[in-house]
C-alpha atoms as a PDB file:
ATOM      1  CA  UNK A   1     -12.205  -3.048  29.650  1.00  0.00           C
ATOM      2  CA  UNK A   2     -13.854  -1.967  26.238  1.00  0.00           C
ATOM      3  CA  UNK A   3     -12.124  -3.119  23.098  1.00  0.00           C
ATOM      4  CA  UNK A   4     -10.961  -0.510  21.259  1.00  0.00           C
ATOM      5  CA  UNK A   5     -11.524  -1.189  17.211  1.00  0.00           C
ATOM      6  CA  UNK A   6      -9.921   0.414  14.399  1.00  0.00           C
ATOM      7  CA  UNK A   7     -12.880   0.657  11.881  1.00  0.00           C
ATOM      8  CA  UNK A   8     -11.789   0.769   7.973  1.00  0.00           C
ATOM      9  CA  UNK A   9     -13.798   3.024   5.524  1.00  0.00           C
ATOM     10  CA  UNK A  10     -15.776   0.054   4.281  1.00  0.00           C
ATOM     11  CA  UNK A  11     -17.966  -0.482   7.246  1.00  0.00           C
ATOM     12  CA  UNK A  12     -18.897   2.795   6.506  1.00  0.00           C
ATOM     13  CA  UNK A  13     -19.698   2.611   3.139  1.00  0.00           C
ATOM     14  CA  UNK A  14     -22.218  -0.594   3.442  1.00  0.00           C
ATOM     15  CA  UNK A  15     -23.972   0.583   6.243  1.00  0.00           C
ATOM     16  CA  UNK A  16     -24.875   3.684   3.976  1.00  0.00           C
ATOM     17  CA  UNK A  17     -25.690   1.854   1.304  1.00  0.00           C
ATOM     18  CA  UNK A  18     -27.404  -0.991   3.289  1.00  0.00           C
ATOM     19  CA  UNK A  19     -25.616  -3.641   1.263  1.00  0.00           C
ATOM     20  CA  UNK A  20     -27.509  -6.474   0.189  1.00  0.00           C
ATOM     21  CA  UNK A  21     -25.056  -9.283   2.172  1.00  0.00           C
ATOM     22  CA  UNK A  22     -23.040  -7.202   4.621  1.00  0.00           C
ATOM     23  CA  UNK A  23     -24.980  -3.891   5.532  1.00  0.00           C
ATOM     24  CA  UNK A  24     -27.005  -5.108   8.311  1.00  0.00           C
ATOM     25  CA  UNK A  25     -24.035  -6.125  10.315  1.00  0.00           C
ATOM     26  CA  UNK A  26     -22.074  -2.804   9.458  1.00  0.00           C
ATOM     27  CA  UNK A  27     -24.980  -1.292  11.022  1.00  0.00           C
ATOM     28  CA  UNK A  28     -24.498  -3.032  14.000  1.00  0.00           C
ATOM     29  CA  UNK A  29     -20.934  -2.075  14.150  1.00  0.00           C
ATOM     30  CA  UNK A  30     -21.698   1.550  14.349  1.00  0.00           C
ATOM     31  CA  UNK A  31     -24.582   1.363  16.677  1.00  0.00           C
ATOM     32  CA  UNK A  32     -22.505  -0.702  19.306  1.00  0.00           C
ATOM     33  CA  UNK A  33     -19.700   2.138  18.600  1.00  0.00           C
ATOM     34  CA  UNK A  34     -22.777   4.927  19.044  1.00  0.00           C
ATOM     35  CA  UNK A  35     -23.881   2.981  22.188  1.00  0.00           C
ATOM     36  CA  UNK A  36     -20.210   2.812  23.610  1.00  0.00           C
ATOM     37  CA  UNK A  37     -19.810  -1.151  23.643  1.00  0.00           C
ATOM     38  CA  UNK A  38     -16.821  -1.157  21.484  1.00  0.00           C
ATOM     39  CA  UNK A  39     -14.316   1.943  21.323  1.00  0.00           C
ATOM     40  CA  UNK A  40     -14.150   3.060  17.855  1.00  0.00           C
ATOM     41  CA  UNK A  41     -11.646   4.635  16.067  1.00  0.00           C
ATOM     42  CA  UNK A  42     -10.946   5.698  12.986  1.00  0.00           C
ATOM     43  CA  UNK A  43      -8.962   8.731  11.180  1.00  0.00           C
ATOM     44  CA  UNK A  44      -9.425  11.044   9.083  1.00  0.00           C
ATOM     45  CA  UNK A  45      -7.954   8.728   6.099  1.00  0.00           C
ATOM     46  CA  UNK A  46     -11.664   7.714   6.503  1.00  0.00           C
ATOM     47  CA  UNK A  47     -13.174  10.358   5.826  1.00  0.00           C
ATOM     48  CA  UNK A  48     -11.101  11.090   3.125  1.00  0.00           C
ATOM     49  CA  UNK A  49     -12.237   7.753   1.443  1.00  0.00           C
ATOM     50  CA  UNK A  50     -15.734   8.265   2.227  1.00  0.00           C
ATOM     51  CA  UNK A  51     -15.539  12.228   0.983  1.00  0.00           C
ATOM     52  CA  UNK A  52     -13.497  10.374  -2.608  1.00  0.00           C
ATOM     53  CA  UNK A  53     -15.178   7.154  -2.987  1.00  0.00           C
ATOM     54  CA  UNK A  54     -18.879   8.582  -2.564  1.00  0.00           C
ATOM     55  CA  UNK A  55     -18.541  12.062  -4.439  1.00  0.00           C
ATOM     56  CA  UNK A  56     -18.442   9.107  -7.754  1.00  0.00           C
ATOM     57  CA  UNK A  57     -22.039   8.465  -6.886  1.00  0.00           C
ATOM     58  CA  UNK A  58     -23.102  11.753  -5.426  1.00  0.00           C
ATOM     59  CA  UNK A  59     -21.368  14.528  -4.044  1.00  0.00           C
ATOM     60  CA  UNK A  60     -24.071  16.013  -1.992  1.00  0.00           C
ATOM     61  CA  UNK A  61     -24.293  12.199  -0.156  1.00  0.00           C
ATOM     62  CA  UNK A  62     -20.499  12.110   0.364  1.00  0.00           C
ATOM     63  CA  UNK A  63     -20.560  15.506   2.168  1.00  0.00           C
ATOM     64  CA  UNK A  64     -23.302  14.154   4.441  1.00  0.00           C
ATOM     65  CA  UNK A  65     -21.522  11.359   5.236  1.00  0.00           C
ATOM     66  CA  UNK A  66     -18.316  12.623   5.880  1.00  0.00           C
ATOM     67  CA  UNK A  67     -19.843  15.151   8.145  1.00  0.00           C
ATOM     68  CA  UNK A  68     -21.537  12.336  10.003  1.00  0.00           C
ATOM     69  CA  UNK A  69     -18.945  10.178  10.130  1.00  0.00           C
ATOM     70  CA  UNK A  70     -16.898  13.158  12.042  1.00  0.00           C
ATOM     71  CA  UNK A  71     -20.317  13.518  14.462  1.00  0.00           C
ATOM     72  CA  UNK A  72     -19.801   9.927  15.433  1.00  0.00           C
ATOM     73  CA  UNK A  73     -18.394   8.656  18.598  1.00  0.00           C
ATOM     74  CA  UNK A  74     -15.382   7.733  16.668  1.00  0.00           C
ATOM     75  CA  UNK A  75     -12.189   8.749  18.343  1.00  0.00           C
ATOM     76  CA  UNK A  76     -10.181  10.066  15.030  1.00  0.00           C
ATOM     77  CA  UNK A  77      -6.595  10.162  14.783  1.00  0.00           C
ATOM     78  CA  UNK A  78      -4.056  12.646  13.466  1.00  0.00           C
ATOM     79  CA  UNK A  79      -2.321  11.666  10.751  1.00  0.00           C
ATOM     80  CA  UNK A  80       0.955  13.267  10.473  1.00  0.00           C
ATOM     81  CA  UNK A  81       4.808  12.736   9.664  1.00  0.00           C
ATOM     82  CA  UNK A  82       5.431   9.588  12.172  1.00  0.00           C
ATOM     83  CA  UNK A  83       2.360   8.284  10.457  1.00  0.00           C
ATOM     84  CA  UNK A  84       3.411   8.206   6.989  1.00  0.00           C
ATOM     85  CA  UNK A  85       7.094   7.076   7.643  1.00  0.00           C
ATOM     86  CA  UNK A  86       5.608   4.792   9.332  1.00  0.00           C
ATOM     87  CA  UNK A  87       3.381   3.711   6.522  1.00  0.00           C
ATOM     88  CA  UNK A  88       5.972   3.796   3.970  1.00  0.00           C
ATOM     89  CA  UNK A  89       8.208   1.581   5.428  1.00  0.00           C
ATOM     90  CA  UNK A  90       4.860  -0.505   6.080  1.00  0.00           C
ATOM     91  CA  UNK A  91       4.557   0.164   2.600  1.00  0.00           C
ATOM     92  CA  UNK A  92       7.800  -1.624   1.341  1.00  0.00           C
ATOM     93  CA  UNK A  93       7.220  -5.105   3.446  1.00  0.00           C
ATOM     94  CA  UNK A  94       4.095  -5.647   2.430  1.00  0.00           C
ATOM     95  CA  UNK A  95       2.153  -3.198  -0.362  1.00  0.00           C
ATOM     96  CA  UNK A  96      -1.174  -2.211   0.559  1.00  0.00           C
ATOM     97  CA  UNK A  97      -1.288   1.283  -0.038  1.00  0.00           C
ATOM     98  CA  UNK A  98      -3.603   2.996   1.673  1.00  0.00           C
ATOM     99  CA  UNK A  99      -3.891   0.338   4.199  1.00  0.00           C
ATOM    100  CA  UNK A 100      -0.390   1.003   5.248  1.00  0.00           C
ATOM    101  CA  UNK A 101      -1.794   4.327   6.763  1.00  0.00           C
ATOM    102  CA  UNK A 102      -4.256   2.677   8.299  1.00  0.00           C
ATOM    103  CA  UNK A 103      -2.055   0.100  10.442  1.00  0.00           C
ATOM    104  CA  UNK A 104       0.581   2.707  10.935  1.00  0.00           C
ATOM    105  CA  UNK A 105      -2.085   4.416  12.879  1.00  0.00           C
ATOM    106  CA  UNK A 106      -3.207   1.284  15.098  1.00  0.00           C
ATOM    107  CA  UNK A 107       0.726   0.695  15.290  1.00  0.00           C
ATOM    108  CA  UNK A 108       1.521   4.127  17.167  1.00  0.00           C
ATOM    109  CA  UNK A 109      -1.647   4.098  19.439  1.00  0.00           C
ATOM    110  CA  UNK A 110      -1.686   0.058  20.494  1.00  0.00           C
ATOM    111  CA  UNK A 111      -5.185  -0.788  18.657  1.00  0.00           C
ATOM    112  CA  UNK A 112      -4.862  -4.340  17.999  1.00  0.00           C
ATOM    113  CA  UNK A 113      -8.212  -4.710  16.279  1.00  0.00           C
ATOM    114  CA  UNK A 114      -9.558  -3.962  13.072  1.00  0.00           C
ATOM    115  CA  UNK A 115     -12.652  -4.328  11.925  1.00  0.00           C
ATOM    116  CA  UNK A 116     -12.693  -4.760   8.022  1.00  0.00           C
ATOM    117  CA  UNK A 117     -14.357  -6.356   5.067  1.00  0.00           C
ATOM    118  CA  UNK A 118     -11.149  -6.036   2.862  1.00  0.00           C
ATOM    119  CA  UNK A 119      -9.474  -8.901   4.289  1.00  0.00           C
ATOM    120  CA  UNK A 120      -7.425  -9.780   1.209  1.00  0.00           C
ATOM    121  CA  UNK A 121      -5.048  -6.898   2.043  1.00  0.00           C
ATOM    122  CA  UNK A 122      -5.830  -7.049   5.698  1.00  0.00           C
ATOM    123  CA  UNK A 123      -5.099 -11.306   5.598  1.00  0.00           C
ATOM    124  CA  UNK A 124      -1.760  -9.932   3.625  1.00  0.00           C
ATOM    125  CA  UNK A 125      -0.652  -7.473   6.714  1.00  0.00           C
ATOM    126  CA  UNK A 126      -1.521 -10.277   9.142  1.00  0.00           C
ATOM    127  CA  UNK A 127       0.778 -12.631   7.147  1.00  0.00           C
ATOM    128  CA  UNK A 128       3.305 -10.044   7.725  1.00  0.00           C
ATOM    129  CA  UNK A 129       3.121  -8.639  10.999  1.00  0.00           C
ATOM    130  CA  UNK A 130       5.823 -10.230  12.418  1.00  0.00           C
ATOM    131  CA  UNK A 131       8.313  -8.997   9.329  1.00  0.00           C
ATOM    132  CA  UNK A 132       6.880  -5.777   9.683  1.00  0.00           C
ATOM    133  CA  UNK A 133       7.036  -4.924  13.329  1.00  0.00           C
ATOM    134  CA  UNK A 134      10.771  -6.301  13.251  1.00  0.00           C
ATOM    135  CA  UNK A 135      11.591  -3.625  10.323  1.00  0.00           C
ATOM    136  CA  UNK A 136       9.722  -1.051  12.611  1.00  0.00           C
ATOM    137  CA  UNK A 137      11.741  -2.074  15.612  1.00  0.00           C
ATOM    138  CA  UNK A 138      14.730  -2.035  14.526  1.00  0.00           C
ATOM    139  CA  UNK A 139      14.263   1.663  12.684  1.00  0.00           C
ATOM    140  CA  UNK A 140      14.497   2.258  16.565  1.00  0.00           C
ATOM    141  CA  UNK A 141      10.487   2.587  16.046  1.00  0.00           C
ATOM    142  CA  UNK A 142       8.582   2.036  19.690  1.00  0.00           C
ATOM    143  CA  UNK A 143       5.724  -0.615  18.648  1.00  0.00           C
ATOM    144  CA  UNK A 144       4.491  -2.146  21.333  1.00  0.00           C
ATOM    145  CA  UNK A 145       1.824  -4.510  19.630  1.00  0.00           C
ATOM    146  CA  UNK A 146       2.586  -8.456  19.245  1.00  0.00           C
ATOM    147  CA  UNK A 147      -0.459  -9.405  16.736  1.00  0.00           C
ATOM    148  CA  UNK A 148      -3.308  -7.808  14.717  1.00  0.00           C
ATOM    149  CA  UNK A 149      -7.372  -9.416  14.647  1.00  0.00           C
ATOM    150  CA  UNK A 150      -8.911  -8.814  11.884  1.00  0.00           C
ATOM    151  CA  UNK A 151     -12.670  -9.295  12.506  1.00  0.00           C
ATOM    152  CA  UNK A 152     -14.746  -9.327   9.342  1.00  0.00           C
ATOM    153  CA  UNK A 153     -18.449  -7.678   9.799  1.00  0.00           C
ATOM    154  CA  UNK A 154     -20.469 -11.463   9.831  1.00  0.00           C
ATOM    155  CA  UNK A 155     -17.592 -12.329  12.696  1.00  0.00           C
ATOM    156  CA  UNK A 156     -18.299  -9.028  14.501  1.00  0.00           C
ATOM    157  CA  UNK A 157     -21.689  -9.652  14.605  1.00  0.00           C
ATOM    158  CA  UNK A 158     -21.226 -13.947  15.194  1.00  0.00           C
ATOM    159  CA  UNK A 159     -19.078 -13.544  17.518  1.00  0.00           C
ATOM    160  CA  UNK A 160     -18.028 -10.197  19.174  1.00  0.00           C
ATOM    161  CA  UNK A 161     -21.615  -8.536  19.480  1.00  0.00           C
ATOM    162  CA  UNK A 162     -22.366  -9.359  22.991  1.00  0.00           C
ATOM    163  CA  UNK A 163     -18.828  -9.282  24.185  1.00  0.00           C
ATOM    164  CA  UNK A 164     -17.125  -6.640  26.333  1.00  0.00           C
ATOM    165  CA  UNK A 165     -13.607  -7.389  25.112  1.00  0.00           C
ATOM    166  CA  UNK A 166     -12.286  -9.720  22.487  1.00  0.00           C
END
């Protein structure tokens, strides 16, 4: 069984950029994505951030990004009302703003795993979980997940690379 990997908008961003200490391994998170041994997925939340954060630097590369962030094997999901209750209420335990959006996604479709290299608000939802899917379940919300991994890109690359499942 593949593992299946939510992938947050920063992985993105250093491969792009090739970042000095952490763009080589976010480069080898999207090739094993592009060569299928980890399940991607991502939303378009994503590509939002990519489309915002990069038009700072250069609209014309934010375009190009975005676009090929949508061409990638990613498999991106909808957001849509479940997604932002869901997020808000996220929201309230634990504030991580736009992060919220991004669990409340892995929370509806069971993806355990995120891959990330902002772990202080990641470390902060982990702290959490427990609180969090307790408020869920008893909104009478069906979350089926028991714990999150966060994997930071050096871990991925450490020690997930040349696995089939973590």
């Amino acid at each position: 069984m593949k593992t299946k990997a939510y992938v947050d908008t920063n992985i993105i961003i250093y491969a792009i950029f090739h970042h000095q200490e952490f763009g080589k391994y976010c480069e080898r998170i999207l090739y094993d994505i592009e060569e299928g041994k980890i399940e991607g997925y991502g939303s378009y939340l994503v590509a939002m951030e990519l489309l915002g954060s990069l038009s700072k630097i250069n609209p014309v590369l934010a375009w190009k990004a975005t676009k090929n962030y949508l061409a990638m094997k990613f498999k991106i999901l909808d957001i849509n009302e479940l997604v932002l209750n869901i997020a808000g209420l996220v929201n309230t335990i634990v504030n991580v703003k736009y992060d919220a959006i991004h669990l409340a996604l892995m929370l509806i479709n069971d993806i355990d795993t995120v891959i990330t290299n902002d772990l202080d608000d990641w470390l902060k939802i982990s702290k959490n979980f427990n609180k969090i899917t307790k408020k869920l379940r008893e909104e009478n919300y069906d979350i089926k997940m028991r714990r999150i991994n966060i994997i930071s890109p050096i871990d991925y690359t450490r020690d997930y690379h040349n696995m089939s499942s973590l």
